[in-house]
N, C-alpha and C. Protein backbone atom coordinates (compact mmCIF):
# COMPACT_ATOMS: atom_id res chain seq x y z
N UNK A 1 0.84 -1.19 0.00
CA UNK A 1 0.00 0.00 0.00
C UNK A 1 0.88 1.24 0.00
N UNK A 2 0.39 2.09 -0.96
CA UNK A 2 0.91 3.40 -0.81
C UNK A 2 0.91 3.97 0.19
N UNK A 3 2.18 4.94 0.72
CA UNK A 3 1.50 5.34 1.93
C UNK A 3 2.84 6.30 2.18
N UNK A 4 2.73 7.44 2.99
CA UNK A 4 3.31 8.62 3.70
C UNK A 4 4.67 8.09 4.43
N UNK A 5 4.44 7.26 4.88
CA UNK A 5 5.33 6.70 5.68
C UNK A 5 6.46 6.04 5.02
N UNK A 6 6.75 5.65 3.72
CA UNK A 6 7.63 5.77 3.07
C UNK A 6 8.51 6.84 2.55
N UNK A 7 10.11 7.08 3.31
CA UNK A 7 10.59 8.41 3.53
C UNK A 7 11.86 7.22 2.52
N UNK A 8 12.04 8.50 1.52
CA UNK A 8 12.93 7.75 0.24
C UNK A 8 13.98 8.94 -0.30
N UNK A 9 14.77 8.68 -0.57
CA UNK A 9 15.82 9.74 -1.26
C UNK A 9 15.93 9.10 -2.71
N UNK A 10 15.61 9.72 -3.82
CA UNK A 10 15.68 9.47 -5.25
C UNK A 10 17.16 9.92 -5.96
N UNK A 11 18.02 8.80 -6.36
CA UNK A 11 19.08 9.48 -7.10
C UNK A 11 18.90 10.14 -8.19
N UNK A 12 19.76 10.70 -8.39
CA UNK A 12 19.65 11.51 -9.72
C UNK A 12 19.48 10.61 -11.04
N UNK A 13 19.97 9.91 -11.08
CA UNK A 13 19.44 9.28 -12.32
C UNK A 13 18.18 8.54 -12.00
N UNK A 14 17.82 8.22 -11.07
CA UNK A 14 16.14 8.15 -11.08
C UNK A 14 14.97 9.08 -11.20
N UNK A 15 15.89 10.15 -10.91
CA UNK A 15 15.26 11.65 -11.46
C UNK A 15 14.51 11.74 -12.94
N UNK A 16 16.25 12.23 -13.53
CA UNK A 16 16.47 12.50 -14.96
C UNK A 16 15.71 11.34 -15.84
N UNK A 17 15.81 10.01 -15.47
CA UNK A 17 14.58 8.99 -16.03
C UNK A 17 13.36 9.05 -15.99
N UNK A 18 12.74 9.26 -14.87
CA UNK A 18 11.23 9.78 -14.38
C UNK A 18 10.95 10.82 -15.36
N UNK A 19 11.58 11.63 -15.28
CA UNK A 19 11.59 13.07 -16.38
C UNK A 19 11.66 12.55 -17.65
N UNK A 20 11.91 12.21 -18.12
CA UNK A 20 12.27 11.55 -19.92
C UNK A 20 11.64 10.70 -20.22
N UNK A 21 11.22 9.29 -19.11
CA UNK A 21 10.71 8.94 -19.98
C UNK A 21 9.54 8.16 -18.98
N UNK A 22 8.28 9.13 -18.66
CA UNK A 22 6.89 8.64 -18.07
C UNK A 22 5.98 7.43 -17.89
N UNK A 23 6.48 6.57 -19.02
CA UNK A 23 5.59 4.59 -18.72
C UNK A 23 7.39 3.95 -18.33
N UNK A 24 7.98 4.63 -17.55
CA UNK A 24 8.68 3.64 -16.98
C UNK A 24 8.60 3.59 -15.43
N UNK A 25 9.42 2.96 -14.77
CA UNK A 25 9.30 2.40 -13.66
C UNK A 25 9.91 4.07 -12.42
N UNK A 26 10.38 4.56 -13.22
CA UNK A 26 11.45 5.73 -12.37
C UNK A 26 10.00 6.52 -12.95
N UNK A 27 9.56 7.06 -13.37
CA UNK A 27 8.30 8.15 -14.15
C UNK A 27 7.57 7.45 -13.36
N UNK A 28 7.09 6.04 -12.56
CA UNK A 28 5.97 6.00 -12.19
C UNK A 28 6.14 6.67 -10.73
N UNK A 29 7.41 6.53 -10.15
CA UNK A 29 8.36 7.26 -8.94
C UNK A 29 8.30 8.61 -9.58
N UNK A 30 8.12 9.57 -9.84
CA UNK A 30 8.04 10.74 -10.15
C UNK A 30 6.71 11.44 -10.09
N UNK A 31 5.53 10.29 -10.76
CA UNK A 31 3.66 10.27 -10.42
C UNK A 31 4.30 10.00 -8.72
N UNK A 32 4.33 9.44 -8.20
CA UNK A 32 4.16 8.87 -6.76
C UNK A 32 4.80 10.21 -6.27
N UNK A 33 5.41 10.54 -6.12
CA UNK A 33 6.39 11.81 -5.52
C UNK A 33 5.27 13.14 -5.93
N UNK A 34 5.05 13.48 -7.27
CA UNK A 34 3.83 14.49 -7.24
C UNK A 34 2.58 14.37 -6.40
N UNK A 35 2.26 13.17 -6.58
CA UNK A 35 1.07 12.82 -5.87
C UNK A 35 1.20 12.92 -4.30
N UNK A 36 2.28 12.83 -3.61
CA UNK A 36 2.38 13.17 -2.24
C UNK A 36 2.23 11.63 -1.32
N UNK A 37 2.10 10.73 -2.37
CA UNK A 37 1.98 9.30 -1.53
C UNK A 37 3.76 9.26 -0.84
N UNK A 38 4.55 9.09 -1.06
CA UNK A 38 6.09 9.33 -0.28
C UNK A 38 6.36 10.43 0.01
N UNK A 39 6.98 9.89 0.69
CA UNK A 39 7.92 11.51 1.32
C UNK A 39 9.24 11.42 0.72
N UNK A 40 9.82 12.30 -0.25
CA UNK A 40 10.87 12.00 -0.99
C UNK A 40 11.52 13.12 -0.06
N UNK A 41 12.54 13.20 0.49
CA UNK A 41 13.70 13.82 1.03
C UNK A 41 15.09 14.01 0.23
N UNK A 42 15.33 15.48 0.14
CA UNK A 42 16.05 16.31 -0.12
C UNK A 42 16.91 16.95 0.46
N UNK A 43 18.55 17.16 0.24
CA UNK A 43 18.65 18.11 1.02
C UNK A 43 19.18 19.11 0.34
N UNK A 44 19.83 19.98 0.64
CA UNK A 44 20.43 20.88 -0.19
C UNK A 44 21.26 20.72 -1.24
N UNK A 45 22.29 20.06 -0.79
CA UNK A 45 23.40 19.77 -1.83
C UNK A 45 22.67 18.96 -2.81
N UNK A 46 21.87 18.23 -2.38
CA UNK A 46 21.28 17.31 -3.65
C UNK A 46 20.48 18.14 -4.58
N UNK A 47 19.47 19.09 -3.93
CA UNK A 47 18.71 19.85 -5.37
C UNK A 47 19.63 20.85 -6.00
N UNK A 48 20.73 20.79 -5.78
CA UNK A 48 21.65 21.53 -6.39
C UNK A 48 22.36 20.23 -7.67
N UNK A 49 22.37 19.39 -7.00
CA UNK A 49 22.95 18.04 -7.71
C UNK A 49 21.76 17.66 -9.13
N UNK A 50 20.94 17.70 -8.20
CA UNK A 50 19.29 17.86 -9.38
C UNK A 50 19.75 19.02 -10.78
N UNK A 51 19.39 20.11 -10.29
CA UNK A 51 19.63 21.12 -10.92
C UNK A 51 20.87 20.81 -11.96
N UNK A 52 22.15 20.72 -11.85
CA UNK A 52 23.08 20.83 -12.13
C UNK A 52 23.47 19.82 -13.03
N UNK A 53 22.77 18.04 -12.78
CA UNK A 53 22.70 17.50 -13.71
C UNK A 53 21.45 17.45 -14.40
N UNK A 54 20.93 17.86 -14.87
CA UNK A 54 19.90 18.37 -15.17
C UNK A 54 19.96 19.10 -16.43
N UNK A 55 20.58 20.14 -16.23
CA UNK A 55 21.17 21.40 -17.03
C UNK A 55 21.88 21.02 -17.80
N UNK A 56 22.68 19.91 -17.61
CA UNK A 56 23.64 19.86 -18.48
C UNK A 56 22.95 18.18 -19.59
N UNK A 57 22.15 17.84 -19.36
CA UNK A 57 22.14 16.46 -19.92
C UNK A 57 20.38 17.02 -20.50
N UNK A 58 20.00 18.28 -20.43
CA UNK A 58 18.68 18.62 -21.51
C UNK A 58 19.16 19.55 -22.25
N UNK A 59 18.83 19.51 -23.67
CA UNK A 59 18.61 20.80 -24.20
C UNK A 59 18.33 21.97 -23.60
N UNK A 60 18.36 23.37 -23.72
CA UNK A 60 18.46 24.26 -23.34
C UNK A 60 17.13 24.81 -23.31
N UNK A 61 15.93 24.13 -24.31
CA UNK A 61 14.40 24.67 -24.54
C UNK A 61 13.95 23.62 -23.48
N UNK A 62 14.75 22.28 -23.99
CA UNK A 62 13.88 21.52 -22.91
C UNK A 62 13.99 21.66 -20.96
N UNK A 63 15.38 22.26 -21.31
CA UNK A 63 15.44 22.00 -19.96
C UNK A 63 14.84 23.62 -19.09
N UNK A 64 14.45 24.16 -19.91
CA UNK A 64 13.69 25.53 -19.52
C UNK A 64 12.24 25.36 -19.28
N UNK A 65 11.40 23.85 -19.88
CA UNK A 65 10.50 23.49 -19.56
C UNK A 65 10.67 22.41 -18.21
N UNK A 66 11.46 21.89 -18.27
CA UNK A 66 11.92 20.99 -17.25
C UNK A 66 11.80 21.57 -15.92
N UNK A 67 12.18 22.80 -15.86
CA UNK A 67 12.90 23.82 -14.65
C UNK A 67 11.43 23.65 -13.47
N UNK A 68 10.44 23.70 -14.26
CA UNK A 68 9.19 24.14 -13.87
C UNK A 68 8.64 22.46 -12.90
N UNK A 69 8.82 21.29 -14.10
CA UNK A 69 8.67 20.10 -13.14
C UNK A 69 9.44 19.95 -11.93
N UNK A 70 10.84 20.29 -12.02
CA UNK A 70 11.28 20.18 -10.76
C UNK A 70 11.25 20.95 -9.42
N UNK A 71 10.73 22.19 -10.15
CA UNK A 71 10.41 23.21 -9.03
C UNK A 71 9.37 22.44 -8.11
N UNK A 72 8.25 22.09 -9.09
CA UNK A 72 7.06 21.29 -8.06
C UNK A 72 7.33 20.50 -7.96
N UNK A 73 8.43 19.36 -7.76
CA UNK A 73 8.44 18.07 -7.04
C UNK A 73 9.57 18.97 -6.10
N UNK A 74 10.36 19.91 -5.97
CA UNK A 74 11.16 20.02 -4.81
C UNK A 74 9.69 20.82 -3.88
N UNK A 75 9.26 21.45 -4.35
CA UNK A 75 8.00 22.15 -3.69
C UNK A 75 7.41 20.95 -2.39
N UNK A 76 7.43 20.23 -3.35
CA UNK A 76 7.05 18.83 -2.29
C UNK A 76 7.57 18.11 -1.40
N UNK A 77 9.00 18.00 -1.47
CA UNK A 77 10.01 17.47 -1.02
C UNK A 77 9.82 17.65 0.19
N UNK A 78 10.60 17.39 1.06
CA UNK A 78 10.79 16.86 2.70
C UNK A 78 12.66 17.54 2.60
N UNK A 79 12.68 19.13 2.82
CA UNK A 79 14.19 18.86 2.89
C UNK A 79 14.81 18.34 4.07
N UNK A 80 16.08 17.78 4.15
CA UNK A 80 16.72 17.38 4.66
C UNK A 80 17.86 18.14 5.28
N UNK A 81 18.14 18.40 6.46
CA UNK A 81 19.41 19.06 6.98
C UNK A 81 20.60 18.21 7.37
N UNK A 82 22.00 18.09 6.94
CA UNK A 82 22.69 17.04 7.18
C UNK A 82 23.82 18.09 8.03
N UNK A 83 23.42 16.77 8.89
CA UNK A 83 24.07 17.14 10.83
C UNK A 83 25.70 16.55 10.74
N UNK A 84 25.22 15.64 9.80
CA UNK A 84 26.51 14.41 10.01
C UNK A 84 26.76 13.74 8.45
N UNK A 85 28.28 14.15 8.00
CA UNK A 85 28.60 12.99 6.76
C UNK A 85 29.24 11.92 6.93
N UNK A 86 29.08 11.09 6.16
CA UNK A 86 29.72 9.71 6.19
C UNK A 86 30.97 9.87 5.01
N UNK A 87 31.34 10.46 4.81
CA UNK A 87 32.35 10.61 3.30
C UNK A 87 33.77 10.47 3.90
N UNK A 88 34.27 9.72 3.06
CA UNK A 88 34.01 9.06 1.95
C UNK A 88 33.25 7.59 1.99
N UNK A 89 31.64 7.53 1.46
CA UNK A 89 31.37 6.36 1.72
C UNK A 89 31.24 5.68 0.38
N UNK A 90 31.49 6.20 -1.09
CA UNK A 90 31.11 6.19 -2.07
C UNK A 90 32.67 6.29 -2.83
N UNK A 91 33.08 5.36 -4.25
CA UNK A 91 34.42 5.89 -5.33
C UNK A 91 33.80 7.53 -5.93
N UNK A 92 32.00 7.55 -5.68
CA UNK A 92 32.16 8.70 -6.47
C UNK A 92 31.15 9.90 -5.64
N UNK A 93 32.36 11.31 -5.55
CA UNK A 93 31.83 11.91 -4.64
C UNK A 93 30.35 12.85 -4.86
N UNK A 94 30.28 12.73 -6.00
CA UNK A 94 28.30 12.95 -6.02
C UNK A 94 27.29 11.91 -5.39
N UNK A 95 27.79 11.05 -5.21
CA UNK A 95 27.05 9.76 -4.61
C UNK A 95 27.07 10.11 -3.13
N UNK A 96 28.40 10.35 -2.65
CA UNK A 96 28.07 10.74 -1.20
C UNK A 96 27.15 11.64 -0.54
N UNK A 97 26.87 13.03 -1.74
CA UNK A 97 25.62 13.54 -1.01
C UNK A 97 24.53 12.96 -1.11
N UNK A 98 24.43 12.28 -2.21
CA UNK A 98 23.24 11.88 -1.85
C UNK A 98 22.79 10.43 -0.47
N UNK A 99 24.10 9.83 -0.39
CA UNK A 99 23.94 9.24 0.87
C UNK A 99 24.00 9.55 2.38
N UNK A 100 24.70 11.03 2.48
CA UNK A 100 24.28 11.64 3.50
C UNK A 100 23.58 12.41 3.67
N UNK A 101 22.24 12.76 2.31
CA UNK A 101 20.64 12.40 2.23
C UNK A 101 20.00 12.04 2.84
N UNK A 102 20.35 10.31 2.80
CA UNK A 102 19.67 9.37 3.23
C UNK A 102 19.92 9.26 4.61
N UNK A 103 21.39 9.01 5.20
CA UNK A 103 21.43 8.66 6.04
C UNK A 103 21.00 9.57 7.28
N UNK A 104 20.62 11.22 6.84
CA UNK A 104 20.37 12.20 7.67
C UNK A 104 19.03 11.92 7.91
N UNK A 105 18.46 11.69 7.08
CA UNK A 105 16.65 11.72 6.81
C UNK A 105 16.04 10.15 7.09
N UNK A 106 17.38 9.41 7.72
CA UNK A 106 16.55 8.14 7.75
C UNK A 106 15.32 7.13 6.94
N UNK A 107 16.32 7.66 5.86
CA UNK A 107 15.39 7.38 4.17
C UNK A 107 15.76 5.88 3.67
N UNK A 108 15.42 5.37 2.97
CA UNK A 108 16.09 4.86 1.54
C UNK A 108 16.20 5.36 0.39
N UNK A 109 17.20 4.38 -0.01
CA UNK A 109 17.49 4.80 -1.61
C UNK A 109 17.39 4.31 -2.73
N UNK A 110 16.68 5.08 -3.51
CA UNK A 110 16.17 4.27 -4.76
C UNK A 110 17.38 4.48 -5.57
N UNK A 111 18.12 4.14 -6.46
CA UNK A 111 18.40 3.95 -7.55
C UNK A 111 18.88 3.47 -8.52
N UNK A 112 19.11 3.98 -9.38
CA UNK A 112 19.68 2.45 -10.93
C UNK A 112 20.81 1.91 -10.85
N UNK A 113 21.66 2.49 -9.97
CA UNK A 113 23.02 2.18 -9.97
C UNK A 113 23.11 0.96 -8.61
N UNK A 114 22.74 0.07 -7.82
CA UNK A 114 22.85 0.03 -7.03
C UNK A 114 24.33 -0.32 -6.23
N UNK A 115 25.11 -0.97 -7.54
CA UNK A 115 26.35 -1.35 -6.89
C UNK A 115 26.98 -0.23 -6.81
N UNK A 116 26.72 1.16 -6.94
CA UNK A 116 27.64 2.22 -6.52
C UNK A 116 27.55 2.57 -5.24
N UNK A 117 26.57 2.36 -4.22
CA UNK A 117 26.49 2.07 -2.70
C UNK A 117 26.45 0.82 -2.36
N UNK A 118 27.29 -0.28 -2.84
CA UNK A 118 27.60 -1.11 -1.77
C UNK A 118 28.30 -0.84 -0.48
N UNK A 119 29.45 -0.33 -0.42
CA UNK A 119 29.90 0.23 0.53
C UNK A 119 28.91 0.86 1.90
N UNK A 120 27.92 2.17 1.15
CA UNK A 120 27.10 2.06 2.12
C UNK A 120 26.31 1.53 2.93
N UNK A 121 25.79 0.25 1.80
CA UNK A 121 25.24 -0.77 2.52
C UNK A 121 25.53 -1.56 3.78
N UNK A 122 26.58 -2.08 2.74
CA UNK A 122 27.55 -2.79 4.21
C UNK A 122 27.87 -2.32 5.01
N UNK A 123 28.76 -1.13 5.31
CA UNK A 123 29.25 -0.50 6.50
C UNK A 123 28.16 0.70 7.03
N UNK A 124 27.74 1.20 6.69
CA UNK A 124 26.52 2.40 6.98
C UNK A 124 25.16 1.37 7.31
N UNK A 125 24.71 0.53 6.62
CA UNK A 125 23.39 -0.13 6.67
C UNK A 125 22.18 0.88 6.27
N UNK A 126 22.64 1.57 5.16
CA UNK A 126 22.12 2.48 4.18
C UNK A 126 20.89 1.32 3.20
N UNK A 127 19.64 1.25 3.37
CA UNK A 127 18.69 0.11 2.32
C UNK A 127 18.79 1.41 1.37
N UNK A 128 19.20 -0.10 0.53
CA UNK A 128 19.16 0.92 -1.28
C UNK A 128 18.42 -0.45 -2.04
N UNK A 129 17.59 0.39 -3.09
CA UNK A 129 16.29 -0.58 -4.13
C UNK A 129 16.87 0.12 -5.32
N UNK A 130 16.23 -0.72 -5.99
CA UNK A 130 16.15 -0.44 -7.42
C UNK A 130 14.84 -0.05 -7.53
N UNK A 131 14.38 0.81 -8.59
CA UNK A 131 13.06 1.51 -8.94
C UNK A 131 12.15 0.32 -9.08
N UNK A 132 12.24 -0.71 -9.51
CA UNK A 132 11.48 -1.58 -9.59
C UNK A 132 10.88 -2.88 -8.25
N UNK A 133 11.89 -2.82 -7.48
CA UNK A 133 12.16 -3.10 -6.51
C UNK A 133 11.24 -2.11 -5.15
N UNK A 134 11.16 -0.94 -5.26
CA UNK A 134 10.67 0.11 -4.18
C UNK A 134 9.36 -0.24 -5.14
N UNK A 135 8.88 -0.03 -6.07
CA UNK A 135 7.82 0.15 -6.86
C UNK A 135 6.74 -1.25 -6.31
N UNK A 136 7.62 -2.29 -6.45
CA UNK A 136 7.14 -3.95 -5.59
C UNK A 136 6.66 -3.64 -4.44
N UNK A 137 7.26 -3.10 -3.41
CA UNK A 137 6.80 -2.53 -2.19
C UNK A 137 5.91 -1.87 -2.37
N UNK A 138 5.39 -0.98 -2.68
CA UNK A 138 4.64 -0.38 -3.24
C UNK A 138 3.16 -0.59 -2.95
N UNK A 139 3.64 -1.52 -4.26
CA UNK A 139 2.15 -2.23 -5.35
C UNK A 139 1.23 -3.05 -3.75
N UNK A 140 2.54 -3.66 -2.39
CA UNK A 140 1.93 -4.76 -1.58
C UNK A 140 0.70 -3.96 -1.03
């Protein structure tokens, strides 16, 4: 069951997918996040991380229409204040904000990459899904 009580941090490339391309599994995570059924948590460095890849991986018309979807899903967002980093918990240091995201906001993490937080897993005990995977949960 859908429900509020699912507090999730979305990587960026589960973003930028949701955005592009709508009958997939990351776009149905993007409906769920508008709709207000999760609490997707944000924190700063990350909607900057949003933004930034973002900008650079749309066209310049598209991503001027884009600007506007993400405004209202951060509108929605749950930001996050990070008290405490774990870094280096990640080979790549955009990954770390978004795991001290998670680990601030007592979230999970959705995204496509998952073997790029193993590390967190194991030593942090950071739960990371795949979009299809959180989506399963979901559907129960």
């Amino acid at each position: 069951m859908v429900g509020k009580s699912y507090r999730v941090v979305l990587d960026t490339n589960v973003l930028f997918e949701g955005l592009t391309k709508k009958e997939s599994s990351c776009g149905l995570l993007v409906d769920v996040w508008l709709a207000e059924l999760i609490q997707v948590c944000v924190s700063d460095a990350l909607a900057y991380e949003y933004v930034d890849v973002l900008s650079r991986k749309f066209s310049p018309a598209i991503w001027l229409n884009t600007q506007t979807a993400l405004k209202t899903l951060l509108l929605k967002a749950n930001f996050t204040s990070i008290h405490y980093t774990w870094r280096p918990a990640s080979p790549d240091p955009g990954d770390d904000l978004v795991i001290d995201c998670a680990m601030n906001a007592n979230a999970l993490l959705v995204t496509s990459n998952k073997k790029d937080f193993l590390r967190a897993q194991t030593e942090l005990g950071l739960v990371v899904m795949a979009p299809l995977e959180f989506i399963a949960i979901l559907a129960e």
